[in-house]
C-alpha atoms as a PDB file:
ATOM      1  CA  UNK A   1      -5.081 -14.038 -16.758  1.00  0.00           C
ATOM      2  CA  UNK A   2      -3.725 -10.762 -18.287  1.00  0.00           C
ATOM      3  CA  UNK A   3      -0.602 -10.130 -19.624  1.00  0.00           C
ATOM      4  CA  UNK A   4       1.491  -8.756 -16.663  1.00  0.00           C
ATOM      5  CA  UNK A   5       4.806  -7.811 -18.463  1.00  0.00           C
ATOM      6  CA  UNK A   6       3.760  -5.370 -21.211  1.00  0.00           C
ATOM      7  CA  UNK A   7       5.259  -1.835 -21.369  1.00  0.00           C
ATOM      8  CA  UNK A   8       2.276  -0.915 -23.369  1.00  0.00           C
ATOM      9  CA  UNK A   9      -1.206  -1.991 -20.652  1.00  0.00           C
ATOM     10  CA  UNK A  10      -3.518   0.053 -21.286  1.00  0.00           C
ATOM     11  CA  UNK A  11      -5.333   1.443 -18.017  1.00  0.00           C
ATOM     12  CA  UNK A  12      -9.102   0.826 -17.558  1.00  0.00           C
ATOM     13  CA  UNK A  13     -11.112   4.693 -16.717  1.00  0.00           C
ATOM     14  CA  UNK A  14      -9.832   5.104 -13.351  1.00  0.00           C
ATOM     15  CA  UNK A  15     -12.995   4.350 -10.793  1.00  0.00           C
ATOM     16  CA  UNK A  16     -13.448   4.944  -6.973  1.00  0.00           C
ATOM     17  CA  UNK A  17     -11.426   2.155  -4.778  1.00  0.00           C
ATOM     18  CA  UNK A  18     -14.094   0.131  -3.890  1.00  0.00           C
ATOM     19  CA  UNK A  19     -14.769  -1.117  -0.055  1.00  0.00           C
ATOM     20  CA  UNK A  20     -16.984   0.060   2.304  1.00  0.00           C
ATOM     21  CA  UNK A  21     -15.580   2.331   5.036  1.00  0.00           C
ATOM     22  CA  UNK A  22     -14.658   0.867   8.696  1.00  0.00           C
ATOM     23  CA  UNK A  23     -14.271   3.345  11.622  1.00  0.00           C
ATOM     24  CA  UNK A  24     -10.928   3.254  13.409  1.00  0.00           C
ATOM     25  CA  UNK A  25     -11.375   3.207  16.955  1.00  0.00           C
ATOM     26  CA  UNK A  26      -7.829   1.863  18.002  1.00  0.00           C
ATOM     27  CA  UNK A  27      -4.289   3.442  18.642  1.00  0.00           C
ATOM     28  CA  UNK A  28      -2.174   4.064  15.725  1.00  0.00           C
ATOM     29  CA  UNK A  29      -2.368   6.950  13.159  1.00  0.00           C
ATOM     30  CA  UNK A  30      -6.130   7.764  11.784  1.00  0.00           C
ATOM     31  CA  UNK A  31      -4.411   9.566   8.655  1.00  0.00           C
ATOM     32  CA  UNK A  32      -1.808   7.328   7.773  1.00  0.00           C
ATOM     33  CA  UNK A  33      -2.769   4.845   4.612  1.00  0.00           C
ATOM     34  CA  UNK A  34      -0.506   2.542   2.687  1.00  0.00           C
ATOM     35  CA  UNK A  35      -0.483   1.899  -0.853  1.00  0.00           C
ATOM     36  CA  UNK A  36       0.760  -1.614  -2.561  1.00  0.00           C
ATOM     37  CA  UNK A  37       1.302  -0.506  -6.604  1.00  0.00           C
ATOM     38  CA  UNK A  38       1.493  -3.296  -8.517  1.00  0.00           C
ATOM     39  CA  UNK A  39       1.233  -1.214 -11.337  1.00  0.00           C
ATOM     40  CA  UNK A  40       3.626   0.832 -12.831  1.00  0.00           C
ATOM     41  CA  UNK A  41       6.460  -0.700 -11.242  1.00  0.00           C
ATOM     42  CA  UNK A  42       9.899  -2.107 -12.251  1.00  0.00           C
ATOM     43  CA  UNK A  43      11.557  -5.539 -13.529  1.00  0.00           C
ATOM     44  CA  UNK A  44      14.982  -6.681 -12.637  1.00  0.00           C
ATOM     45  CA  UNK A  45      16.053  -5.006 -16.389  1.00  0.00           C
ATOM     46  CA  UNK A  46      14.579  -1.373 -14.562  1.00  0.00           C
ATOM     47  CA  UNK A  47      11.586  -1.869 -17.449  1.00  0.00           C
ATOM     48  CA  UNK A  48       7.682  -0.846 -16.938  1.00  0.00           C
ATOM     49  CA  UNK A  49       5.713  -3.860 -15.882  1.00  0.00           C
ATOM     50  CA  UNK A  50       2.962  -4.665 -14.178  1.00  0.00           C
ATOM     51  CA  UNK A  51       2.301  -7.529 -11.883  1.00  0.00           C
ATOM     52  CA  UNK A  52       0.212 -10.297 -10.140  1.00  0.00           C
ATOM     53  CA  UNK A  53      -1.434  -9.586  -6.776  1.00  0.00           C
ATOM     54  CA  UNK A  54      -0.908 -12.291  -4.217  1.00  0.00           C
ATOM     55  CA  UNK A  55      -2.671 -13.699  -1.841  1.00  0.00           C
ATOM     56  CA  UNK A  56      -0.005 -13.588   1.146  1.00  0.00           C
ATOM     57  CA  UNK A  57       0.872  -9.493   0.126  1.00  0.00           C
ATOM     58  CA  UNK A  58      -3.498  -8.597   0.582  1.00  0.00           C
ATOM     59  CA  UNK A  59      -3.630 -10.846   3.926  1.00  0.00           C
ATOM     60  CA  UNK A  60      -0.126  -9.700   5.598  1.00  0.00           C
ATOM     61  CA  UNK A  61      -0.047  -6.110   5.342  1.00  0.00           C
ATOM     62  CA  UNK A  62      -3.782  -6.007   6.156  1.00  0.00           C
ATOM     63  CA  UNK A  63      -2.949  -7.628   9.121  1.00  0.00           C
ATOM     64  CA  UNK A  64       0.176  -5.331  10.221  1.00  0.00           C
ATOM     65  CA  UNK A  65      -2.372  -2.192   8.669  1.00  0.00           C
ATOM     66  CA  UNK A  66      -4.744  -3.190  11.344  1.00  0.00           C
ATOM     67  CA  UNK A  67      -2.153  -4.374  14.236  1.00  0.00           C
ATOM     68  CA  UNK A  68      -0.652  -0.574  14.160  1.00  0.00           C
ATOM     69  CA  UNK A  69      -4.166   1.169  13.547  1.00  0.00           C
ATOM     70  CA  UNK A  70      -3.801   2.130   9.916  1.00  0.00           C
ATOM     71  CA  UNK A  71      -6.741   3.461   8.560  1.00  0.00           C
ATOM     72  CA  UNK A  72      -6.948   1.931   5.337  1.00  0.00           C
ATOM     73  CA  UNK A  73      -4.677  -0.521   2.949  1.00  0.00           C
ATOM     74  CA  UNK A  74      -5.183   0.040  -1.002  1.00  0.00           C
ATOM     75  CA  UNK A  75      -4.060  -1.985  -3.198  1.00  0.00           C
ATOM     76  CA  UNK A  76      -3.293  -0.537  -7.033  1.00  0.00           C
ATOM     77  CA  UNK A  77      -3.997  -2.467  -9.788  1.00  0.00           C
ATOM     78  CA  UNK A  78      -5.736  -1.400 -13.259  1.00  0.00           C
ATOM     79  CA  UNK A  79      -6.293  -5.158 -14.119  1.00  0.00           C
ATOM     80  CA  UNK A  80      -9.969  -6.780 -13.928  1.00  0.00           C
ATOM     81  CA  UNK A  81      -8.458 -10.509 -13.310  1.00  0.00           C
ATOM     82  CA  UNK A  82      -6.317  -8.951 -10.736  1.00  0.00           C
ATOM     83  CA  UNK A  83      -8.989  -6.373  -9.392  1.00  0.00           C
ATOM     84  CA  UNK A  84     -11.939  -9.621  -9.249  1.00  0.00           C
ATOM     85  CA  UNK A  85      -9.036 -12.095  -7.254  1.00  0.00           C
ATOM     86  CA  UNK A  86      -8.762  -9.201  -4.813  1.00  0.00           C
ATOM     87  CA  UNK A  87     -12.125  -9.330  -4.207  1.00  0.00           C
ATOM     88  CA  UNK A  88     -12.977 -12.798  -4.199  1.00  0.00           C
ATOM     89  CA  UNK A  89     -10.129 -13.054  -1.427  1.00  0.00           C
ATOM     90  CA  UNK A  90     -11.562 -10.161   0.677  1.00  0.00           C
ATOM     91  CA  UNK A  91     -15.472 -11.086   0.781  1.00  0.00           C
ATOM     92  CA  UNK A  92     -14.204 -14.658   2.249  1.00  0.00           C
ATOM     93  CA  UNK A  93     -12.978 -12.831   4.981  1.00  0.00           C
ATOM     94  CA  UNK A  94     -15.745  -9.804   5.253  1.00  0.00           C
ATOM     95  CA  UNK A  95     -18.617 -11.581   4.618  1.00  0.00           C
ATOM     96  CA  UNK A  96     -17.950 -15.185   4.049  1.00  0.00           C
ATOM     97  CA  UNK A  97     -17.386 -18.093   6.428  1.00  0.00           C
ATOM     98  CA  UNK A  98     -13.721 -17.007   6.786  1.00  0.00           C
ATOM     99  CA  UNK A  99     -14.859 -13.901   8.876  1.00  0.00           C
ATOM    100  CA  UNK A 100     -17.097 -16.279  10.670  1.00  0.00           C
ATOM    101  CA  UNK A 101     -14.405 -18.717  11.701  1.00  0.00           C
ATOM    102  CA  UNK A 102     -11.481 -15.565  12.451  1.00  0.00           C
ATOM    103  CA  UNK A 103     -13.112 -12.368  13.276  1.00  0.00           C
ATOM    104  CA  UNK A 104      -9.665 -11.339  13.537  1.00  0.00           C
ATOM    105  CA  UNK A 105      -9.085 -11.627   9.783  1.00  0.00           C
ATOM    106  CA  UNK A 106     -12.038 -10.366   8.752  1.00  0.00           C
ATOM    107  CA  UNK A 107     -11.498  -6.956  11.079  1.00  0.00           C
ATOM    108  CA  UNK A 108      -7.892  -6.483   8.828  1.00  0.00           C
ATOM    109  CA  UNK A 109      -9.661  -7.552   5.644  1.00  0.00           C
ATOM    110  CA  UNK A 110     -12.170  -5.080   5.989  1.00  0.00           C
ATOM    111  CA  UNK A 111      -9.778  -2.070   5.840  1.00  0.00           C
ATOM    112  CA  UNK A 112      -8.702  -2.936   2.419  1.00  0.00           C
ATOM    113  CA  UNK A 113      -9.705  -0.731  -0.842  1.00  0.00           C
ATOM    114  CA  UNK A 114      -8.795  -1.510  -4.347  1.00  0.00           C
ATOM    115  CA  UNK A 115      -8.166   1.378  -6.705  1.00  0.00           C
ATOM    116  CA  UNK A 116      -6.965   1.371 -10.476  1.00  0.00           C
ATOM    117  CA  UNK A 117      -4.768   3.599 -10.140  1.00  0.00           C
ATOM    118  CA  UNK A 118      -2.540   5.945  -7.498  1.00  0.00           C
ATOM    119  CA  UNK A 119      -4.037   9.175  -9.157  1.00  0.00           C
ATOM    120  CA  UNK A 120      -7.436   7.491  -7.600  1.00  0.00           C
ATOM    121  CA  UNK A 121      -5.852   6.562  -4.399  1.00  0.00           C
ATOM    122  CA  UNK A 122      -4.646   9.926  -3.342  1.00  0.00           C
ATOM    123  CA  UNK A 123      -8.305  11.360  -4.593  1.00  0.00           C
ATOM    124  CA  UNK A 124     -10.065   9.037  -2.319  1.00  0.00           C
ATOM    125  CA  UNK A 125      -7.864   9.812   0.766  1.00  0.00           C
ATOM    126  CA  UNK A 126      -7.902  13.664   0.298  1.00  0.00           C
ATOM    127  CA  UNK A 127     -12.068  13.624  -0.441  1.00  0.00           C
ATOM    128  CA  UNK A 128     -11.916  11.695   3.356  1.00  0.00           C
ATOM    129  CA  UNK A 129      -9.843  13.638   4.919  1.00  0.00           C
ATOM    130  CA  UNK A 130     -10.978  17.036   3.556  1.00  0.00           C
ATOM    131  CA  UNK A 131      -7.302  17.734   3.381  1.00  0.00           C
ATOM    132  CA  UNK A 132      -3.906  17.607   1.140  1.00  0.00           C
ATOM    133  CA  UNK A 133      -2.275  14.363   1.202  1.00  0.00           C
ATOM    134  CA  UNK A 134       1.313  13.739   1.703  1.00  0.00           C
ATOM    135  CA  UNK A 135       2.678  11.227  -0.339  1.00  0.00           C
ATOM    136  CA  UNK A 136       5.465   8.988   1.052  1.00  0.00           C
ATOM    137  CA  UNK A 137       7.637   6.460  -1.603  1.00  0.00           C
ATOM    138  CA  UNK A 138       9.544   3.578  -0.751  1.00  0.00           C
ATOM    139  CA  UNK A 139      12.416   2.025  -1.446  1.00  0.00           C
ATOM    140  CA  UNK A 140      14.948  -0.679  -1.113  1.00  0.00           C
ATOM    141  CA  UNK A 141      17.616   1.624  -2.735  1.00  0.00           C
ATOM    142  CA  UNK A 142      16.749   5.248  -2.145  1.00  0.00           C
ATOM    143  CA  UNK A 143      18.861   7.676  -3.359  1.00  0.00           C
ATOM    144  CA  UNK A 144      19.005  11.615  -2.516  1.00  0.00           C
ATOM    145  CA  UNK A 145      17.162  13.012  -0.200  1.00  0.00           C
ATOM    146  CA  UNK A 146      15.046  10.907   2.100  1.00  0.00           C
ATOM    147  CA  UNK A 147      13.107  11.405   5.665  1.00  0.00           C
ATOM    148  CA  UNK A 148      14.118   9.056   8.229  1.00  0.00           C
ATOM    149  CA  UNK A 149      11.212   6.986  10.242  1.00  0.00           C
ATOM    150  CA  UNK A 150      11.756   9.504  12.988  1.00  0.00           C
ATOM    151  CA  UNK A 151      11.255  12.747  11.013  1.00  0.00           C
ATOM    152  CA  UNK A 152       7.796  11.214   9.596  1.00  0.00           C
ATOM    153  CA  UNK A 153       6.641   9.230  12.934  1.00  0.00           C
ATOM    154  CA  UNK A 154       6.691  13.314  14.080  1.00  0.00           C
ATOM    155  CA  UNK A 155       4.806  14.254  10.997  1.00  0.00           C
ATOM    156  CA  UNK A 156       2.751  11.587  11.882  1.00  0.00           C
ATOM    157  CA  UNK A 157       1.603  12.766  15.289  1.00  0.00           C
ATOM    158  CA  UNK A 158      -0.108  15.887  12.828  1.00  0.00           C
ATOM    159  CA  UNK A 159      -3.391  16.350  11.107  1.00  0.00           C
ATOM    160  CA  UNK A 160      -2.127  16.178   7.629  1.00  0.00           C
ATOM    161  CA  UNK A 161      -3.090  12.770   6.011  1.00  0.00           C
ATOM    162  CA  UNK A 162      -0.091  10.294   4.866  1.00  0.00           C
ATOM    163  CA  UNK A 163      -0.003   7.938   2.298  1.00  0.00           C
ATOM    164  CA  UNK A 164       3.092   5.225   2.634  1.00  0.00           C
ATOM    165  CA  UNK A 165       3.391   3.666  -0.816  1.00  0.00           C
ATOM    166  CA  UNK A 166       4.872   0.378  -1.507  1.00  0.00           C
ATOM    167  CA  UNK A 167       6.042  -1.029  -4.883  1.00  0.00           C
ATOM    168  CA  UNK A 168       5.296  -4.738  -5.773  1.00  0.00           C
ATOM    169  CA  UNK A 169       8.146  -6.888  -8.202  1.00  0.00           C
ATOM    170  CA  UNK A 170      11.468  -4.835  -8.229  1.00  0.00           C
ATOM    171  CA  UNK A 171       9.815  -1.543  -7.250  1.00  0.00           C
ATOM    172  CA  UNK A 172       8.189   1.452  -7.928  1.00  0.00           C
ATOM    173  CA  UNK A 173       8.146   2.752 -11.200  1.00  0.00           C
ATOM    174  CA  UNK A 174       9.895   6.397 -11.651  1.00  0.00           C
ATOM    175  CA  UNK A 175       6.722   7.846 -12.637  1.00  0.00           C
ATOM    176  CA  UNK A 176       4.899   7.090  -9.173  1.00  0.00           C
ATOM    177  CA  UNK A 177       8.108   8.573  -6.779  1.00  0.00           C
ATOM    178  CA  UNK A 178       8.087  11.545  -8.985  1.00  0.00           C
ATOM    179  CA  UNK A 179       4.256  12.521  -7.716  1.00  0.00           C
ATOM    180  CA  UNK A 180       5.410  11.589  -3.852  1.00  0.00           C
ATOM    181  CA  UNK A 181       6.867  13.971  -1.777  1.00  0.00           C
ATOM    182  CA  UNK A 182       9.169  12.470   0.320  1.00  0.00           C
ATOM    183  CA  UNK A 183      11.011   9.278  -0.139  1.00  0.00           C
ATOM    184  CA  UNK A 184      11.733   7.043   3.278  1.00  0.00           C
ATOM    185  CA  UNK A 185      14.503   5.915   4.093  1.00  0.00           C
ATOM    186  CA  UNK A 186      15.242   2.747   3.380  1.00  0.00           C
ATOM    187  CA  UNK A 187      15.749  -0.352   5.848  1.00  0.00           C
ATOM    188  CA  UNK A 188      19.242  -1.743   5.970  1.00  0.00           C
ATOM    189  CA  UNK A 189      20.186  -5.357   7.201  1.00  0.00           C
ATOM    190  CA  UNK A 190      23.569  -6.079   8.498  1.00  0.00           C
ATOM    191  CA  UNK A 191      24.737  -7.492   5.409  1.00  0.00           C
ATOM    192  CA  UNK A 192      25.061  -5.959   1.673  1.00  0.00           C
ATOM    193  CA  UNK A 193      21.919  -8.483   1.036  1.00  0.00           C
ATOM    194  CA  UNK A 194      18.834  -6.383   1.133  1.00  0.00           C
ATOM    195  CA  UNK A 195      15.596  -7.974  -0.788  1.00  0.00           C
ATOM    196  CA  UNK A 196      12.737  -8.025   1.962  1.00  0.00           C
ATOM    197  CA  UNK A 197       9.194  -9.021   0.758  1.00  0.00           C
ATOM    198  CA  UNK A 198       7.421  -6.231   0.441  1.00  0.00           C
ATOM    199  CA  UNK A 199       5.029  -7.564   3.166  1.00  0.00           C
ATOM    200  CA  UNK A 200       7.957  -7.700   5.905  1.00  0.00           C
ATOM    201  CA  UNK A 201       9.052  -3.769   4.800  1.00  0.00           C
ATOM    202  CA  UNK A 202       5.587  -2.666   5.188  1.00  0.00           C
ATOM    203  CA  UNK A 203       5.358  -4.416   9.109  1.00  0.00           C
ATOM    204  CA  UNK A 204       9.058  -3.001   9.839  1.00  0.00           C
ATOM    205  CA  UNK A 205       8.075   0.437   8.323  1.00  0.00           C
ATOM    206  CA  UNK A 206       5.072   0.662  10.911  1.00  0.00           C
ATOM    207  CA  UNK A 207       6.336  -0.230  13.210  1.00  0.00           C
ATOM    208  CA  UNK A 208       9.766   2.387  13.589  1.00  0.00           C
ATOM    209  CA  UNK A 209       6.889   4.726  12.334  1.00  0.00           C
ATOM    210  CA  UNK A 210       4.536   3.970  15.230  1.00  0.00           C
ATOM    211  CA  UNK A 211       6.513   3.017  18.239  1.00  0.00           C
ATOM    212  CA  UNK A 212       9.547   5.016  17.421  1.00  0.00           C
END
């Protein structure tokens, strides 16, 4: 496997996220898309790192992607081990004997994209939609500024695509929130303790975001 905690990757020539398009026919939001960067984001010491996709992150938020009717899931990585495992995982499910066995797994599956980078994300979405894309970071500590799930459940109920973007290992890198245009607010427990998985702020996210 590739080295996953090097300040200096380099990135592969960025490429079109790969994974063949899927109508959305259900409720939900047709423009809203989430993003899982797992590359550039932090370490605990605030450094540049990269890291490993896993298995439970690609399954989970596919799953709450497709429960609230979003219409696509990337996930970021510039690494071939990474961007091959991804793939493995999803033709199980899209045209293996998993989707055989759980049609319901395979219809989230299906909705997933892989991109090498966010840059390539936010050209894919914009090329679909035929329109500017609003870029949405998240956080477990945001600071300044943010929308609350109310203010962008309205935007939401728009025409203007959304992209929700998620960091993997202690967060997004700097670099990624500074192209975003909002930050969302972030989800508070009861306690000073606040480390969800990223896979349990994605399902809360959608749904404040969808149900109000």
């Amino acid at each position: 496997m590739s080295s996953m905690d090097e300040q200096d990757n380099q990135f592969l020539p960025a490429q079109s996220p790969t994974q063949a398009r899927v109508s959305t026919t259900d409720s939900g939001s047709r423009t809203l898309y989430l993003a899982l960067i797992h590359y550039p984001v932090v370490n605990k010491r605030g450094q540049i790192t990269g890291s490993a996709l896993t298995n439970m992150d690609l399954h989970d938020i596919a799953r709450a992607g497709r429960t609230f009717g979003v219409q696509a899931y990337y996930v970021v990585t510039p690494y071939e081990d990474q961007k091959t495992l991804a793939h493995q995982i999803m033709d199980h499910w899209t045209h293996g004997h998993g989707g055989t066995v759980n049609p319901a797994r395979k219809s989230a599956l299906e909705r997933v994209r892989v991109a090498d980078t966010f840059e390539a994300v936010c050209n894919d979405i914009e090329n679909e939609q035929g329109k500017p894309l609003v870029k949405v970071a998240t956080s477990a500590n945001a600071e300044g500024p943010v929308l609350s799930c109310r203010q962008l459940g309205q935007q939401l109920k728009g025409n203007a695509p959304h992209v929700l973007v998620f960091g993997t290992a202690w967060g997004l890198a700097p670099e990624v929130i500074s192209q975003c245009d909002h930050i969302l607010e972030s989800i508070q427990g009861s306690g000073p303790y606040n480390h969800l998985s990223v896979r349990s702020a994605a399902s809360i996210y959608l749904d404040r975001l969808i149900n109000g």
